[in-house]
PDB file of N, CA and C in Angstrom:
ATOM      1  N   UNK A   1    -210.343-263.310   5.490  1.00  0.00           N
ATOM      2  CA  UNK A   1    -209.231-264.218   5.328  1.00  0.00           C
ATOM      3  C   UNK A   1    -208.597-263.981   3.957  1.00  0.00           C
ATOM      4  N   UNK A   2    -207.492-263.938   3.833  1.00  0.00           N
ATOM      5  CA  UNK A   2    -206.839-263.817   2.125  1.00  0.00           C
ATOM      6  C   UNK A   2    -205.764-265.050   2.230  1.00  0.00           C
ATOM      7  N   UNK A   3    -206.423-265.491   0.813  1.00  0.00           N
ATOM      8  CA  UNK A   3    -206.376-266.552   0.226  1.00  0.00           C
ATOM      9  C   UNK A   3    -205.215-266.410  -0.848  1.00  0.00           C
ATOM     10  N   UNK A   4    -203.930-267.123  -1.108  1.00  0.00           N
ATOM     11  CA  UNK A   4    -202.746-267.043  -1.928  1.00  0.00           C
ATOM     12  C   UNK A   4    -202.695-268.074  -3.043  1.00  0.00           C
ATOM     13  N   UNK A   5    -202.978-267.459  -3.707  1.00  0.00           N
ATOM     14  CA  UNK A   5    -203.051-267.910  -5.307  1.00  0.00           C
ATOM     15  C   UNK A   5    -201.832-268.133  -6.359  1.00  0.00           C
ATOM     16  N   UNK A   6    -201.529-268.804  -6.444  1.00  0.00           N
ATOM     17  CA  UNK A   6    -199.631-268.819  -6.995  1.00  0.00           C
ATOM     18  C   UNK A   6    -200.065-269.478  -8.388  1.00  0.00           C
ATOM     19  N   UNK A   7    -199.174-269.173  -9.180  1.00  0.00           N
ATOM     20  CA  UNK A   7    -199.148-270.230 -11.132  1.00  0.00           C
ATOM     21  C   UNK A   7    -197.675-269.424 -11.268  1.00  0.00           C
ATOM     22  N   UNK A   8    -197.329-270.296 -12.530  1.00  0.00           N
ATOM     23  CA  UNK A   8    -195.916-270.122 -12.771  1.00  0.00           C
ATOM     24  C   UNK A   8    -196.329-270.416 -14.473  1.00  0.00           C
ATOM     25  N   UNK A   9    -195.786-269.566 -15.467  1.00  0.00           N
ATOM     26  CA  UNK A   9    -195.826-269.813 -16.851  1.00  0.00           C
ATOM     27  C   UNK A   9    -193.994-269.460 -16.912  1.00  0.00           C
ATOM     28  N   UNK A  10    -193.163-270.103 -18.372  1.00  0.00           N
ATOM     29  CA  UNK A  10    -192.236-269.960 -18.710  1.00  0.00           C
ATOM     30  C   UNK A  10    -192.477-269.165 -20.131  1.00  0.00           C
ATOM     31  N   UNK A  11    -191.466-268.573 -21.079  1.00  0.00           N
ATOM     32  CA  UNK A  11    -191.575-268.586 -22.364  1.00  0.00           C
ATOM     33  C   UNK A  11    -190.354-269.032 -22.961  1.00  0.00           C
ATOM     34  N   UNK A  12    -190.089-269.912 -24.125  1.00  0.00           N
ATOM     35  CA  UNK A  12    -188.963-269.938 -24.787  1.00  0.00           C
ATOM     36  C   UNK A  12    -188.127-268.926 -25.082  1.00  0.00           C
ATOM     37  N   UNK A  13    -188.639-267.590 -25.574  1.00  0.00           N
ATOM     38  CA  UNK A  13    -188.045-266.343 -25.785  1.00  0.00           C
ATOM     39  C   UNK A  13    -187.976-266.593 -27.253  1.00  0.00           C
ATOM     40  N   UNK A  14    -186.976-265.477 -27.858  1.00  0.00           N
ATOM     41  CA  UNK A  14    -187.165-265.532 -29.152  1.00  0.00           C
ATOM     42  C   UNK A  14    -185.840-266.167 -29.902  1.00  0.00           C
ATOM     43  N   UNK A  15    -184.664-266.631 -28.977  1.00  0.00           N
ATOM     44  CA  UNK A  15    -183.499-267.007 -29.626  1.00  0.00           C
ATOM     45  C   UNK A  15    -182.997-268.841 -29.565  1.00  0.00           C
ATOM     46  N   UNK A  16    -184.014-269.289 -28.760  1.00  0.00           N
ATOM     47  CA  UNK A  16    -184.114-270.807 -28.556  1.00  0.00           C
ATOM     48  C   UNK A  16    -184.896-271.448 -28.987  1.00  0.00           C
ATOM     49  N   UNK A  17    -184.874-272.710 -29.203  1.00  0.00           N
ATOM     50  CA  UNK A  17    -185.824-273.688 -29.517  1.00  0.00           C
ATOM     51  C   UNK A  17    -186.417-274.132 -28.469  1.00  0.00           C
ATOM     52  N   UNK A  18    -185.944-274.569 -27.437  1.00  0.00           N
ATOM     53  CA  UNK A  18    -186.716-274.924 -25.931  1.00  0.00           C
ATOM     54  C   UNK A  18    -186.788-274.282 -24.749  1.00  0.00           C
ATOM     55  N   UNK A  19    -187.025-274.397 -23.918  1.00  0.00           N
ATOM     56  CA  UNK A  19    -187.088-273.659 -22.645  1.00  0.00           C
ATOM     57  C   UNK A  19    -186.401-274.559 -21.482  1.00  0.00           C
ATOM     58  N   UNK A  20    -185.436-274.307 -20.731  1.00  0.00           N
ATOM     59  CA  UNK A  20    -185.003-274.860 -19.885  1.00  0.00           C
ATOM     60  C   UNK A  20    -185.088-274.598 -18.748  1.00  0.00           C
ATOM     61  N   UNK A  21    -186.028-273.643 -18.588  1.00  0.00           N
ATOM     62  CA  UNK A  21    -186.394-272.832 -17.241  1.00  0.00           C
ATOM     63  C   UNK A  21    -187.396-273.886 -16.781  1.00  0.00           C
ATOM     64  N   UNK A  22    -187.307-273.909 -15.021  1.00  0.00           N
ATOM     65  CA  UNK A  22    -188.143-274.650 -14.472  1.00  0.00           C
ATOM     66  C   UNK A  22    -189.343-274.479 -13.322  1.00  0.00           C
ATOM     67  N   UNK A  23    -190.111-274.333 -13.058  1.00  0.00           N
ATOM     68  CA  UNK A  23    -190.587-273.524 -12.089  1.00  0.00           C
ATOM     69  C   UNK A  23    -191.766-274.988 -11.002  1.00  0.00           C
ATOM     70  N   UNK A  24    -191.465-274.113  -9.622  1.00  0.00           N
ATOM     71  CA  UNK A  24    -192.247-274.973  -8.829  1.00  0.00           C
ATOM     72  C   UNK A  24    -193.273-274.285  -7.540  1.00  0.00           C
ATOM     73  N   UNK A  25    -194.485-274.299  -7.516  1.00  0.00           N
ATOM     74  CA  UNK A  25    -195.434-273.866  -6.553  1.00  0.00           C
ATOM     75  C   UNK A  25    -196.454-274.757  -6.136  1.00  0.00           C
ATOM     76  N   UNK A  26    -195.842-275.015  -4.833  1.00  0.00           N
ATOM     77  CA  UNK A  26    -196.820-275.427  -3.536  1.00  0.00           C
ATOM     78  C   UNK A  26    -197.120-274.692  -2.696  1.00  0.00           C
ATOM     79  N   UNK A  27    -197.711-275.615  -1.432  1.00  0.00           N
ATOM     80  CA  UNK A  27    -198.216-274.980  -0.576  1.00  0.00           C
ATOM     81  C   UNK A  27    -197.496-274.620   0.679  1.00  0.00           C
ATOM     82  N   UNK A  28    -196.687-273.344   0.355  1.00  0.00           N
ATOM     83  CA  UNK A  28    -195.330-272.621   1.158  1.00  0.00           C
ATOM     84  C   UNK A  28    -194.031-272.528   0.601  1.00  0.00           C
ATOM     85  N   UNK A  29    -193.726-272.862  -0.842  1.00  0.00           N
ATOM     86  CA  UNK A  29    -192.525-273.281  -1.666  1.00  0.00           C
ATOM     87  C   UNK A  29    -193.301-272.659  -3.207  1.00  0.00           C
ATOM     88  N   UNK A  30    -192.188-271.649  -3.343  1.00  0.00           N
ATOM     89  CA  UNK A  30    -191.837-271.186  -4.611  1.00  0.00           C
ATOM     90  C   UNK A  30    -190.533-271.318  -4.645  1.00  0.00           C
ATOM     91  N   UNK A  31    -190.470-272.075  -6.235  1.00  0.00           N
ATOM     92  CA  UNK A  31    -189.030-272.586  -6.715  1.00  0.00           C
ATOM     93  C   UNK A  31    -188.963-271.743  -7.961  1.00  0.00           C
ATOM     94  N   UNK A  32    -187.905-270.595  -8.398  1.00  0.00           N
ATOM     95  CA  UNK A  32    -187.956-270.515 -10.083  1.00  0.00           C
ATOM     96  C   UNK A  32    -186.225-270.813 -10.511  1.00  0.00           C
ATOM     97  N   UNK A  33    -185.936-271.525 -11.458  1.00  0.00           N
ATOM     98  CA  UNK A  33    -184.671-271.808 -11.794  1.00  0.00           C
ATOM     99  C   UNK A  33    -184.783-271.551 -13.147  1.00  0.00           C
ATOM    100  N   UNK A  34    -183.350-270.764 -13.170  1.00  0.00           N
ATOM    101  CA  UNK A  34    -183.612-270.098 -14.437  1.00  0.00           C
ATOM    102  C   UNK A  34    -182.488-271.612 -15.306  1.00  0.00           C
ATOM    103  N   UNK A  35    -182.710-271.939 -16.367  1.00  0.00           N
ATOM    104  CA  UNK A  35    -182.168-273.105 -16.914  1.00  0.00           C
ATOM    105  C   UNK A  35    -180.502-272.522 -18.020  1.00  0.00           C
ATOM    106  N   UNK A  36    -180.568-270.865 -17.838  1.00  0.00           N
ATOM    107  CA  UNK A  36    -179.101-270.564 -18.483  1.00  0.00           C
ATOM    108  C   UNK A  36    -179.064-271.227 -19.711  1.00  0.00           C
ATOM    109  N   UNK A  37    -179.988-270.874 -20.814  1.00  0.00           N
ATOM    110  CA  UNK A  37    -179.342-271.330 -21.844  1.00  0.00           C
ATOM    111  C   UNK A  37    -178.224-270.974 -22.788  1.00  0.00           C
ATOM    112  N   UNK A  38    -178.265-272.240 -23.161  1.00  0.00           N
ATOM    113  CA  UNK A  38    -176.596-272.140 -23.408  1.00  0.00           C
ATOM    114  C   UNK A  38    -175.495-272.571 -23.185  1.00  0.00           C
ATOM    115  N   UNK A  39    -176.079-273.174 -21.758  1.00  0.00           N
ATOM    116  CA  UNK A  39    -174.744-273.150 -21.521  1.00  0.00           C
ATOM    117  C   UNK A  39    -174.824-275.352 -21.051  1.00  0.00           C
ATOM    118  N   UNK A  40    -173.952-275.317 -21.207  1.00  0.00           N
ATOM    119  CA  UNK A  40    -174.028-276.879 -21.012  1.00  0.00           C
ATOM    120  C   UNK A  40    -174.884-277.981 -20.039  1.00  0.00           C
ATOM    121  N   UNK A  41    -175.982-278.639 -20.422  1.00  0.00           N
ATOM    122  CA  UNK A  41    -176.527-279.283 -19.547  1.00  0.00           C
ATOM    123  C   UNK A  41    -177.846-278.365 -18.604  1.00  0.00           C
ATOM    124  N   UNK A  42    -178.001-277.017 -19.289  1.00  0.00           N
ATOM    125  CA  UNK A  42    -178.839-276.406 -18.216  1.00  0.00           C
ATOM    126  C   UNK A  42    -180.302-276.457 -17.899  1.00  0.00           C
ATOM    127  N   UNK A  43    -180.789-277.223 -19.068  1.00  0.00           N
ATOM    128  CA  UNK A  43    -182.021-278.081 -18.471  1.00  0.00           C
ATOM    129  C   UNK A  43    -182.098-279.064 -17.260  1.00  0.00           C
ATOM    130  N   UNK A  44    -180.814-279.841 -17.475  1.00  0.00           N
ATOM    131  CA  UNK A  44    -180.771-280.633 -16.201  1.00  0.00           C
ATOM    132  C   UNK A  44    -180.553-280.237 -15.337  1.00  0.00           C
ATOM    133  N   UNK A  45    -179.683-279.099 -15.052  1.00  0.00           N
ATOM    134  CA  UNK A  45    -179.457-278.505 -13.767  1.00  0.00           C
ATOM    135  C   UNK A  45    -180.893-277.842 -13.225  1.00  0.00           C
ATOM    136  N   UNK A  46    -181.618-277.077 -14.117  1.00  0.00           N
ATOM    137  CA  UNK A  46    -182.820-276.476 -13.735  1.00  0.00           C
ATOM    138  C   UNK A  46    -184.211-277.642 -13.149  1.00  0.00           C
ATOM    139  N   UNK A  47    -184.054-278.741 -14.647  1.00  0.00           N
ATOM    140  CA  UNK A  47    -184.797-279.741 -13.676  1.00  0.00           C
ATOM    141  C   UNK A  47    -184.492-280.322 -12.409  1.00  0.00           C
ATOM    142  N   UNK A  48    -183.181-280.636 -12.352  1.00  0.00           N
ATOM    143  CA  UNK A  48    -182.651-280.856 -10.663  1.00  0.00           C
ATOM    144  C   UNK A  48    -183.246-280.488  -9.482  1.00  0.00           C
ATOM    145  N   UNK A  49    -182.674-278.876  -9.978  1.00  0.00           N
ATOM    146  CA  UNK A  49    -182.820-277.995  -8.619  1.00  0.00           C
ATOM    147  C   UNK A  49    -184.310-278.363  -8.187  1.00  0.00           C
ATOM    148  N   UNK A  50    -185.313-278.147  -8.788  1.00  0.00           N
ATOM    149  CA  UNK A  50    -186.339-277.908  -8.567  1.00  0.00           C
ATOM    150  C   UNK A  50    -186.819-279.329  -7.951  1.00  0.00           C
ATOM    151  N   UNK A  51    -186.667-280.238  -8.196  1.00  0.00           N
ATOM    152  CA  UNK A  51    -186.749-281.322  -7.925  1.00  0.00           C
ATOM    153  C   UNK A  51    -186.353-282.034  -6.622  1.00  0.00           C
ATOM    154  N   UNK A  52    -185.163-281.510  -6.357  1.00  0.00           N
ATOM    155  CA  UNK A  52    -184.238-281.827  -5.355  1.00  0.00           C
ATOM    156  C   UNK A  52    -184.989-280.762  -4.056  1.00  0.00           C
ATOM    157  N   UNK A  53    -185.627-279.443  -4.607  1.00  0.00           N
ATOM    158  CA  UNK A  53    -186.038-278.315  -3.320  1.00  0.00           C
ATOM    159  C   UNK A  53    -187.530-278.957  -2.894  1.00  0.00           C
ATOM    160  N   UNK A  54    -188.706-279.437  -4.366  1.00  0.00           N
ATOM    161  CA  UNK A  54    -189.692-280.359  -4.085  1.00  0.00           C
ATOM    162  C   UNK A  54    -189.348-281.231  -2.983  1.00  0.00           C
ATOM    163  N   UNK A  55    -188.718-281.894  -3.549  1.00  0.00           N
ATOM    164  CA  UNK A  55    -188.341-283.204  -2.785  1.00  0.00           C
ATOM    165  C   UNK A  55    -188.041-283.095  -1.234  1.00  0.00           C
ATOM    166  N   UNK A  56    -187.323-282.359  -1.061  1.00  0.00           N
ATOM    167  CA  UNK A  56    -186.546-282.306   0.622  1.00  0.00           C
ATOM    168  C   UNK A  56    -187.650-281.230   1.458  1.00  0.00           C
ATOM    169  N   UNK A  57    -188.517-279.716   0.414  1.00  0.00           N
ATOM    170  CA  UNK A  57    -189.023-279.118   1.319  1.00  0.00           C
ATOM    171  C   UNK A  57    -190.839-279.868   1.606  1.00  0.00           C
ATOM    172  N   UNK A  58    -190.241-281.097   0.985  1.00  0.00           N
ATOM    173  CA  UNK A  58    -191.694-282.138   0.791  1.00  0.00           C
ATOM    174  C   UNK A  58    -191.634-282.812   2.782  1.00  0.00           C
ATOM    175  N   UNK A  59    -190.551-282.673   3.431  1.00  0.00           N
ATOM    176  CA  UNK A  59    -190.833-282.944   4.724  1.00  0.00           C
ATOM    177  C   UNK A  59    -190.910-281.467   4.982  1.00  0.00           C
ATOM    178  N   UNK A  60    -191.701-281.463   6.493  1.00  0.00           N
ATOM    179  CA  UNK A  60    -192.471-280.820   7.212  1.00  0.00           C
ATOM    180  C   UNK A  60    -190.797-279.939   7.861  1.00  0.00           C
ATOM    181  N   UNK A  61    -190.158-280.810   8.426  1.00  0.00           N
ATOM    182  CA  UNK A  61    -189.184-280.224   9.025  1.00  0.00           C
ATOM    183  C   UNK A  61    -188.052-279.642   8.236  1.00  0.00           C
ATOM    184  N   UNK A  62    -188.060-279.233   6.835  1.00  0.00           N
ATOM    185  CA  UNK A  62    -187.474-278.511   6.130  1.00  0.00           C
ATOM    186  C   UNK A  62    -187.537-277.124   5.980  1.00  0.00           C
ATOM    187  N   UNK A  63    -188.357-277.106   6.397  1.00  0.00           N
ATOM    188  CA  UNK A  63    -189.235-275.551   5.795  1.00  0.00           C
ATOM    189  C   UNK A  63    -188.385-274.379   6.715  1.00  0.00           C
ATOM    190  N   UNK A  64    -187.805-273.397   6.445  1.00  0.00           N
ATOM    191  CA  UNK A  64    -186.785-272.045   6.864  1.00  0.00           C
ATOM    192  C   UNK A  64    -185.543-272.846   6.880  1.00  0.00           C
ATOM    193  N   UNK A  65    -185.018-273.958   6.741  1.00  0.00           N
ATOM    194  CA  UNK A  65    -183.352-274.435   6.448  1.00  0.00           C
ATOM    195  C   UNK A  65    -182.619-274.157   5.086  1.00  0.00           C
ATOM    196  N   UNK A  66    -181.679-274.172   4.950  1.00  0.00           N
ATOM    197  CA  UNK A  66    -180.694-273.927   4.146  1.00  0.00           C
ATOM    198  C   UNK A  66    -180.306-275.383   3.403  1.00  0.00           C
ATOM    199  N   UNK A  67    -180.814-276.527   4.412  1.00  0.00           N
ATOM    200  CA  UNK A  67    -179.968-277.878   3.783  1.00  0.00           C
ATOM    201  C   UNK A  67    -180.266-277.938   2.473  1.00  0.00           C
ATOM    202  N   UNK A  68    -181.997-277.928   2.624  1.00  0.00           N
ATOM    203  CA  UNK A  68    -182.130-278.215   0.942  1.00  0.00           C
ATOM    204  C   UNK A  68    -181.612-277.260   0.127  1.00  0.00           C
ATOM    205  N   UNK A  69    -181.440-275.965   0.048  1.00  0.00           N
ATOM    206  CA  UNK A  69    -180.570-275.548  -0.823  1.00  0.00           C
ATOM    207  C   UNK A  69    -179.445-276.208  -1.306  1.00  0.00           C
ATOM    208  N   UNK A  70    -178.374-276.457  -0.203  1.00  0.00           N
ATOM    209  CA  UNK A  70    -177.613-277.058  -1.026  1.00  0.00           C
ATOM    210  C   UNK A  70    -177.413-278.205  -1.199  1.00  0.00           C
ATOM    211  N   UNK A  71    -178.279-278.741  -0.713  1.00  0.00           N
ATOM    212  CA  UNK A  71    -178.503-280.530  -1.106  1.00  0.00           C
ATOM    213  C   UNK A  71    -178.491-280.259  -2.499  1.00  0.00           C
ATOM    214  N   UNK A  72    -179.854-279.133  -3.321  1.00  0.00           N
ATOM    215  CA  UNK A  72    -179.645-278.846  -4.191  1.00  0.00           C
ATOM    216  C   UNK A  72    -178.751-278.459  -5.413  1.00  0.00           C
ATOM    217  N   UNK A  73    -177.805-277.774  -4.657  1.00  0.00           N
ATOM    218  CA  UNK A  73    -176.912-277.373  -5.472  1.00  0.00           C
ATOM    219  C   UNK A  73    -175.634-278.383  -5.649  1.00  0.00           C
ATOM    220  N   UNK A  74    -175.287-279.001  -4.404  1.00  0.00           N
ATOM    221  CA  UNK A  74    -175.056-280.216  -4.951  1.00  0.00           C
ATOM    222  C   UNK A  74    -175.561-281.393  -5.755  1.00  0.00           C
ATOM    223  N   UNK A  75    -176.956-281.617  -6.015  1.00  0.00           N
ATOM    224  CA  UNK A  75    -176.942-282.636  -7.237  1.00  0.00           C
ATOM    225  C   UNK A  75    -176.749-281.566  -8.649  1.00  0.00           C
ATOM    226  N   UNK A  76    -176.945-280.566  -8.253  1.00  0.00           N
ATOM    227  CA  UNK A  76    -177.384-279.886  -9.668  1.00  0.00           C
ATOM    228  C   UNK A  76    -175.494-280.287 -10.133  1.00  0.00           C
TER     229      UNK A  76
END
């Protein structure tokens, strides 16, 4: 049987003070949003997304749809 092992690390890099990148792994859902720094608000958009794809691919009957994408991309 093989067994799927997922982790997600970010790094600040070397030209920022924070990291706005967001990352999400469950069980059938990898989320990575890159947070664009720089550019206005892109922590929130990155926390969003990820949040918003948690959230909706958190029902059973989400899983291969498109909605949550752009459910997503609409709050973002």
């Amino acid at each position: 049987m093989t067994t799927l092992r997922a982790g997600g690390e970010t790094d600040v890099g070397r030209v920022r003070d924070h990291n706005e990148d967001r990352f999400l792994t469950t069980d059938g859902l990898f989320v990575v949003a890159d947070g664009v720094g720089g550019h206005r608000a892109g922590e929130g958009a990155s926390r969003k997304a990820v949040g918003a794809l948690g959230q909706a691919f958190a029902d059973p009957g989400s899983a291969g749809r498109l909605e949550p994408v752009e459910g997503a991309n609409r709050r973002v």
